[in-house]
N, C-alpha and C. Protein backbone atom coordinates (compact mmCIF):
# COMPACT_ATOMS: atom_id res chain seq x y z
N UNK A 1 13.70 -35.80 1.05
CA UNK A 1 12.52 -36.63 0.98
C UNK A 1 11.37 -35.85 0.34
N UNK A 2 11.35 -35.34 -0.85
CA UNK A 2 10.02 -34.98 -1.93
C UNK A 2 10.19 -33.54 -1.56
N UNK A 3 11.11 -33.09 -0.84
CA UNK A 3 10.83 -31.59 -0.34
C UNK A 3 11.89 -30.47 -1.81
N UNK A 4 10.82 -29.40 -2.14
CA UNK A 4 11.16 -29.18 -3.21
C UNK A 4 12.34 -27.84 -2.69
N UNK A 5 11.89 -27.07 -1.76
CA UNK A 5 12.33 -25.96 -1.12
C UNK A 5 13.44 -26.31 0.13
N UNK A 6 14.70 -25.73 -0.08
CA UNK A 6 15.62 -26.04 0.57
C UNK A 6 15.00 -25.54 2.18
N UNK A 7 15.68 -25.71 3.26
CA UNK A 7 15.38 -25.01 4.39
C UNK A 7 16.19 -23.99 4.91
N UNK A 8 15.90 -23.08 5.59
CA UNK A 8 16.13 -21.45 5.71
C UNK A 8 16.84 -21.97 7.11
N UNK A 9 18.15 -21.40 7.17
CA UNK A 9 18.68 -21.74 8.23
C UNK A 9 18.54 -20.30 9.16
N UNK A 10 18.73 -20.78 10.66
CA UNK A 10 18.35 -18.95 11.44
C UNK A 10 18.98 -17.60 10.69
N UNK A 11 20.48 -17.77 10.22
CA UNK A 11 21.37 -16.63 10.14
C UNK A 11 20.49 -15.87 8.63
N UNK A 12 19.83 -16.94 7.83
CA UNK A 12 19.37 -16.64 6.52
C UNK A 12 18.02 -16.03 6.85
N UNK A 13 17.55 -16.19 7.84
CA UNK A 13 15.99 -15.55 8.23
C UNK A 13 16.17 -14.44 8.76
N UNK A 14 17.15 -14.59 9.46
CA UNK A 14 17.14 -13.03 10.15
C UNK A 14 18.14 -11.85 9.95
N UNK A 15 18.71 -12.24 8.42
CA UNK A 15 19.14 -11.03 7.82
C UNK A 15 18.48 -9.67 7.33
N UNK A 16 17.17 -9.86 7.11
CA UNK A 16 16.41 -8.83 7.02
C UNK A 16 15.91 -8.36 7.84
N UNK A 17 15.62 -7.23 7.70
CA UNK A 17 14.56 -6.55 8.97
C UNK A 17 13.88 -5.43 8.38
N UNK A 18 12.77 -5.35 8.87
CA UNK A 18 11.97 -4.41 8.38
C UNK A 18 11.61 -3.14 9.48
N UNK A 19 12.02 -1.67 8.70
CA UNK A 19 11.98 -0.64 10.00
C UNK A 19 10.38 0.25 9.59
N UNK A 20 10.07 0.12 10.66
CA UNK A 20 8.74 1.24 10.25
C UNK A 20 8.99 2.58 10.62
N UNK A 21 8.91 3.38 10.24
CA UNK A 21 8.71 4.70 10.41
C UNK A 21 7.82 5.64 10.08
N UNK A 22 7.23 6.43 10.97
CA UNK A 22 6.05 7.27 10.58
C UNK A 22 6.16 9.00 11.01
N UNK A 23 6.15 9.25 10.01
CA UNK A 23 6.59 10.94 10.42
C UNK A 23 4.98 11.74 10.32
N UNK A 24 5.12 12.98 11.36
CA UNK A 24 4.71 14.09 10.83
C UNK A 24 4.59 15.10 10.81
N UNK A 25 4.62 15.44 9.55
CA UNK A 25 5.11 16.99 8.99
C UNK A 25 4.80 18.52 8.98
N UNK A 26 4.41 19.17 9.32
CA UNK A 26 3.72 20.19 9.20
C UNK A 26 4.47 21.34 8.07
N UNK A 27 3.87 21.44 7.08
CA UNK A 27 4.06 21.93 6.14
C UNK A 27 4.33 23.92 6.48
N UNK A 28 5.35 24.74 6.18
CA UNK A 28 5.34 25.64 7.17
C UNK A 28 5.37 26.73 5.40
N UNK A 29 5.91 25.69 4.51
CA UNK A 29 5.74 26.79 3.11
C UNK A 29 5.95 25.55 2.26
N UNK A 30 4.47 25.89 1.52
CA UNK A 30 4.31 24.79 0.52
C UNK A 30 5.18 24.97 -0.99
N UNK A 31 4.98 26.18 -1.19
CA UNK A 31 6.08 26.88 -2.11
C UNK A 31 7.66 26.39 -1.90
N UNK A 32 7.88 26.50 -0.61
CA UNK A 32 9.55 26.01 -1.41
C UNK A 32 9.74 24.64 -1.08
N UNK A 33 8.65 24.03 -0.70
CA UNK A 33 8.60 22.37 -0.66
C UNK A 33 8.04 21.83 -2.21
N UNK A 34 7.53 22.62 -2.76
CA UNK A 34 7.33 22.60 -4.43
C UNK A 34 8.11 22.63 -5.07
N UNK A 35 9.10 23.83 -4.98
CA UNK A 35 10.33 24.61 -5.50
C UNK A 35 11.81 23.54 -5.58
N UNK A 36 11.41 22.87 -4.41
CA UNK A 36 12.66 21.97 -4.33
C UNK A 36 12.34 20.47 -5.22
N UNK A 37 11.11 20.35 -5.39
CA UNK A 37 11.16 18.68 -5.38
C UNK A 37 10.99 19.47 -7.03
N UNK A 38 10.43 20.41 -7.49
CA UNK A 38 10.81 20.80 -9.02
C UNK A 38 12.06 21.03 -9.26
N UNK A 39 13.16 21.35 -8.42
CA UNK A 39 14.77 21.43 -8.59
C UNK A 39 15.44 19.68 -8.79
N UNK A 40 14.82 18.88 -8.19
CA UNK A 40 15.06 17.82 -7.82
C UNK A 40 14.53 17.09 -9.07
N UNK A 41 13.42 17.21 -9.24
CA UNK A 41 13.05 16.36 -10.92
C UNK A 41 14.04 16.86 -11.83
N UNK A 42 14.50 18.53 -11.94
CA UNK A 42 14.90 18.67 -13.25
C UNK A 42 16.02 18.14 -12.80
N UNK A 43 17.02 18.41 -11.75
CA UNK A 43 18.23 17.54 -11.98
C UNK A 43 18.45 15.91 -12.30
N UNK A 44 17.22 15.57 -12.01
CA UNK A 44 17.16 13.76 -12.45
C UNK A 44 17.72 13.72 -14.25
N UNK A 45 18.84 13.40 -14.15
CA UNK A 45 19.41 13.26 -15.71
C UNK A 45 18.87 12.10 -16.62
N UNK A 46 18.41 11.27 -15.81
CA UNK A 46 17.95 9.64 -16.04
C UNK A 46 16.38 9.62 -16.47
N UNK A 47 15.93 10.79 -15.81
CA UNK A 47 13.99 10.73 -15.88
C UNK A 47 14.06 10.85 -17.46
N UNK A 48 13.20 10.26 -17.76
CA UNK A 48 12.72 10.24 -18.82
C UNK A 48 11.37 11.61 -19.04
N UNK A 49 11.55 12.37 -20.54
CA UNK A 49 10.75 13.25 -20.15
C UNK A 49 9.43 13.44 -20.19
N UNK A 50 8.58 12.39 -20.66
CA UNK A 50 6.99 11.95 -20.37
C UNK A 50 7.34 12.09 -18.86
N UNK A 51 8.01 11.23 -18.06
CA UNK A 51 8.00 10.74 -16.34
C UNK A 51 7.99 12.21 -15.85
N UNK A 52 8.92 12.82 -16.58
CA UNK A 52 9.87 14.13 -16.20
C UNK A 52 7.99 15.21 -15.73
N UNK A 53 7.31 15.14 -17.24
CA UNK A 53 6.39 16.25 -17.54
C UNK A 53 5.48 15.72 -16.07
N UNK A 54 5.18 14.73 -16.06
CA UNK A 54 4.03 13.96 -15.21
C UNK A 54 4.75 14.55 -13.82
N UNK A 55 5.83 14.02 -13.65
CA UNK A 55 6.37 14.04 -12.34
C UNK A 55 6.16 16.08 -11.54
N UNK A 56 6.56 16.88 -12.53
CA UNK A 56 6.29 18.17 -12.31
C UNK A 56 5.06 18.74 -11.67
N UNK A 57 4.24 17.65 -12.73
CA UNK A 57 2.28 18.06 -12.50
C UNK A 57 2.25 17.75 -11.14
N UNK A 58 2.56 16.45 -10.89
CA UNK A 58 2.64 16.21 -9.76
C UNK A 58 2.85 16.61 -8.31
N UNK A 59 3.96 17.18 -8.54
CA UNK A 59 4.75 17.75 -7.37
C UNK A 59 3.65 19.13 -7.26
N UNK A 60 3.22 20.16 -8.50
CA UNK A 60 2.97 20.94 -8.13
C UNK A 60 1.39 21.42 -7.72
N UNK A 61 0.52 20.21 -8.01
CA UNK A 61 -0.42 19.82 -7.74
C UNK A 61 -0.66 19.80 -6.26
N UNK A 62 0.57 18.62 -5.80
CA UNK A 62 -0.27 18.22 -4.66
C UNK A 62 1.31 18.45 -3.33
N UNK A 63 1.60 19.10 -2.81
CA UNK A 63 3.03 19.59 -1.67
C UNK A 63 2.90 18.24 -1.30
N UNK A 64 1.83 16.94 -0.72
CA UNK A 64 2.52 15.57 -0.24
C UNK A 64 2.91 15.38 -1.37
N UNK A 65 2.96 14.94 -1.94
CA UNK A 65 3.60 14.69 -3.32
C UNK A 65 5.25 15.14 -3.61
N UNK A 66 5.07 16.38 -3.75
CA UNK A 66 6.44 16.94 -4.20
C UNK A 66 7.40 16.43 -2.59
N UNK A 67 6.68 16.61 -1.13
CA UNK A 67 7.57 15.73 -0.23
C UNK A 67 7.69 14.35 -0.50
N UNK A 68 7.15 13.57 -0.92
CA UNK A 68 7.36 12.14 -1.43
C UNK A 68 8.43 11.89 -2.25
N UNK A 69 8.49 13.54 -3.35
CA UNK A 69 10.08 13.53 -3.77
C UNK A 69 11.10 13.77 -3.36
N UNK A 70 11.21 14.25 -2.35
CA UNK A 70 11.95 14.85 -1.57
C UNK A 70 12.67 13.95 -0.77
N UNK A 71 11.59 13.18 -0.36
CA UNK A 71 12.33 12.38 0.98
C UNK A 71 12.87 10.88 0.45
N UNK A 72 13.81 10.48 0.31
CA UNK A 72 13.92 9.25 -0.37
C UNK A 72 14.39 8.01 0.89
N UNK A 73 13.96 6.82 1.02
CA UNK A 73 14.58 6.10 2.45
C UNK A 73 15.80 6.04 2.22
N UNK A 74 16.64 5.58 1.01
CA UNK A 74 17.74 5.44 0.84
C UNK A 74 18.79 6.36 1.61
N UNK A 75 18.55 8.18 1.37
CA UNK A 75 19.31 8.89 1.65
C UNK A 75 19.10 8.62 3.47
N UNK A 76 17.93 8.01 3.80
CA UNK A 76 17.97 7.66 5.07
C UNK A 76 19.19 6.54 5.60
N UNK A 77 19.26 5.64 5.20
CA UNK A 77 20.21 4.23 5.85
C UNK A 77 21.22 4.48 4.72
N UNK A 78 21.53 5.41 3.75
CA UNK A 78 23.33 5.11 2.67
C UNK A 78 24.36 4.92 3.96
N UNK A 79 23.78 5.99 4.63
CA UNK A 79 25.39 6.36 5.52
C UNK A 79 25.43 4.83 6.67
N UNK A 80 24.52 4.55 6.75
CA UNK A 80 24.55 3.13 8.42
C UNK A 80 25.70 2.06 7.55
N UNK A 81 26.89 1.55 8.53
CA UNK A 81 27.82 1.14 7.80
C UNK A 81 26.99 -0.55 7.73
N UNK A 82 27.07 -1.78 7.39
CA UNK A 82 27.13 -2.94 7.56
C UNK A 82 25.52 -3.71 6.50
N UNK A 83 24.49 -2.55 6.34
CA UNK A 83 23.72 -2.70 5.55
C UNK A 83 23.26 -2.60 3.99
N UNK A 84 22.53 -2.74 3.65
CA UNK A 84 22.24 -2.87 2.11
C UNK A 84 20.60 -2.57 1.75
N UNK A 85 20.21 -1.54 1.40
CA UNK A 85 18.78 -1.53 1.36
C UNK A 85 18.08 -2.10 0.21
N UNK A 86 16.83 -3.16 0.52
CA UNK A 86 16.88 -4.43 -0.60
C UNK A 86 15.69 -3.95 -1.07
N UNK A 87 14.64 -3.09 -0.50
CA UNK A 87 13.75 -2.63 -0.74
C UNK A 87 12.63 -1.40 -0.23
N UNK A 88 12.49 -0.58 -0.80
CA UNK A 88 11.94 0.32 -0.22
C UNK A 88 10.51 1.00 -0.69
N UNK A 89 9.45 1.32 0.46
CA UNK A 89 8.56 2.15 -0.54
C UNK A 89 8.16 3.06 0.30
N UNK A 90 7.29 4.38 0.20
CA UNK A 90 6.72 5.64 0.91
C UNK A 90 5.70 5.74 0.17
N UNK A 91 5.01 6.72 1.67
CA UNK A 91 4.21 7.55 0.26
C UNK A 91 3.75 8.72 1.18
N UNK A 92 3.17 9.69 0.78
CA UNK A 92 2.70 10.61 1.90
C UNK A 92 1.12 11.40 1.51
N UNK A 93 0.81 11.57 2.13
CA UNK A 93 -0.91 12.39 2.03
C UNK A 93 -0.94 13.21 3.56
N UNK A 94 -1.73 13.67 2.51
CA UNK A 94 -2.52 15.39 3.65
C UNK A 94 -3.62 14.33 5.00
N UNK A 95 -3.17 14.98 5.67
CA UNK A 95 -3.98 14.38 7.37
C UNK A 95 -4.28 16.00 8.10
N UNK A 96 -5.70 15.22 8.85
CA UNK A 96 -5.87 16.07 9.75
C UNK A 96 -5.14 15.71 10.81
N UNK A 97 -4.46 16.62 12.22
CA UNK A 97 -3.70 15.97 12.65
C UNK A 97 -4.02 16.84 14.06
N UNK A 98 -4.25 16.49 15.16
CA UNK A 98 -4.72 16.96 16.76
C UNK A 98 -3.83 16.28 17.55
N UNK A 99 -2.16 17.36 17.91
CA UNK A 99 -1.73 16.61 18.75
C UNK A 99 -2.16 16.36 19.87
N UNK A 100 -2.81 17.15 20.12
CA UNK A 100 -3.57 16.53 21.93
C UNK A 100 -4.66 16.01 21.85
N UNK A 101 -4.99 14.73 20.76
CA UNK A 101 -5.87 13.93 20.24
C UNK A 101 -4.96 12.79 20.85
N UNK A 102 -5.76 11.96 21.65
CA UNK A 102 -5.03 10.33 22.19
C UNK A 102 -5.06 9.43 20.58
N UNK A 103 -5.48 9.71 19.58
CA UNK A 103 -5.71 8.91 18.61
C UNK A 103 -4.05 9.26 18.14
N UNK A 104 -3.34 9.84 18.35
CA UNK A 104 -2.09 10.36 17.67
C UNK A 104 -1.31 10.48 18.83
N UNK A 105 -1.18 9.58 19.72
CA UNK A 105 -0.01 9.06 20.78
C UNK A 105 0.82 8.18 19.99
N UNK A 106 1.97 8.77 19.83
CA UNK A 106 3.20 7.74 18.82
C UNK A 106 3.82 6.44 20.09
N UNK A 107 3.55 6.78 21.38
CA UNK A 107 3.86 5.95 22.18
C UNK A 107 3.04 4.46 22.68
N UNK A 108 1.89 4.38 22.03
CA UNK A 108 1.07 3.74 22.49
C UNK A 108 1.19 2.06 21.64
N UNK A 109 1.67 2.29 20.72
CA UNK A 109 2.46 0.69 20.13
C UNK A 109 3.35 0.31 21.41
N UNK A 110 4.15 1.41 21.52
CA UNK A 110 5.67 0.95 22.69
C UNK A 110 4.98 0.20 24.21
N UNK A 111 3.46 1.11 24.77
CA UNK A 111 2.98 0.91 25.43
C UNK A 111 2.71 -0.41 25.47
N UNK A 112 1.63 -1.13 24.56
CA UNK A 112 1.30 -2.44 24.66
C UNK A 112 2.01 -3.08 24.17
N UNK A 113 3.48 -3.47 23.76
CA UNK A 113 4.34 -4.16 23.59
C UNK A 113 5.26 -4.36 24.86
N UNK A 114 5.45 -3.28 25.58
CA UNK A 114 6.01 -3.37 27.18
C UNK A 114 5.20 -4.00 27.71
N UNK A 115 3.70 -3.80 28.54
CA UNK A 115 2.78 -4.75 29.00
C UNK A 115 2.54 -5.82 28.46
N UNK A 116 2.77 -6.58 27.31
CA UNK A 116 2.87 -7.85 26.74
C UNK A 116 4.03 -8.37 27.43
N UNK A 117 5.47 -7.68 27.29
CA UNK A 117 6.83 -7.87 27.50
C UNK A 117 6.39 -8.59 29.40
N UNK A 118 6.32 -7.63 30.32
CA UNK A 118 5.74 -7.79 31.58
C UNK A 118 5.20 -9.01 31.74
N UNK A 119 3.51 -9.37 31.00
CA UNK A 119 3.09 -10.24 31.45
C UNK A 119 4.06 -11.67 31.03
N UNK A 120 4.40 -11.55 29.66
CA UNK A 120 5.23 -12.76 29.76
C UNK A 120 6.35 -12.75 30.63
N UNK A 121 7.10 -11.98 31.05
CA UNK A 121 8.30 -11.91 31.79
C UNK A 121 8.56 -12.27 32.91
């Protein structure tokens, strides 16, 4: 009836899922976190070498950076058997970081999602 868009049945909605993850790092030698993600560009056979030159500056500019090369999500979920990763993005930057700062409790999402869980329950 005039409807242009088919309808999304449950099994088709809830094939995706989206995982958040938030790391952090403490950098212990910026040098061989440089060293590697420059081992890692030159082995890219595919980079193109404008990407290639840029990508170097990059890495050696800024250590979040060269970890941004480093860490890829993919090499995260290849191995999980039954999935397919449809899309991915990162990125990383320099933080000040106070673990015994309440502003940097990784538990405190889990917190008010349990007391939500409760009151409805």
């Amino acid at each position: 009836m005039g409807r242009t868009l088919p309808l999304m049945s449950t099994p088709e909605t809830s094939r995706f899922v989206r995982l958040r993850v938030e790391l952090v790092l403490e950098i212990d030698d910026a040098d061989a976190v440089t060293k590697a993600a420059l081992r890692r560009i030159g082995e890219d056979a595919a980079m193109p070498a404008d990407e290639r030159s840029h990508a170097e500056s990059a890495v050696t500019e800024d250590t979040a950076e060269a970890l941004a090369y480093l860490v890829d999500p993919f090499d995260l979920v290849s191995e999980v058997p039954g999935i397919e990763l449809a899309q991915a993005s990162w990125s990383s930057e320099p933080i000040d970081y106070d673990p015994d700062s309440p502003d940097w409790d990784l538990d405190e999402d889990d917190a008010d999602e349990d007391d939500e869980e409760d009151v409805r329950g």
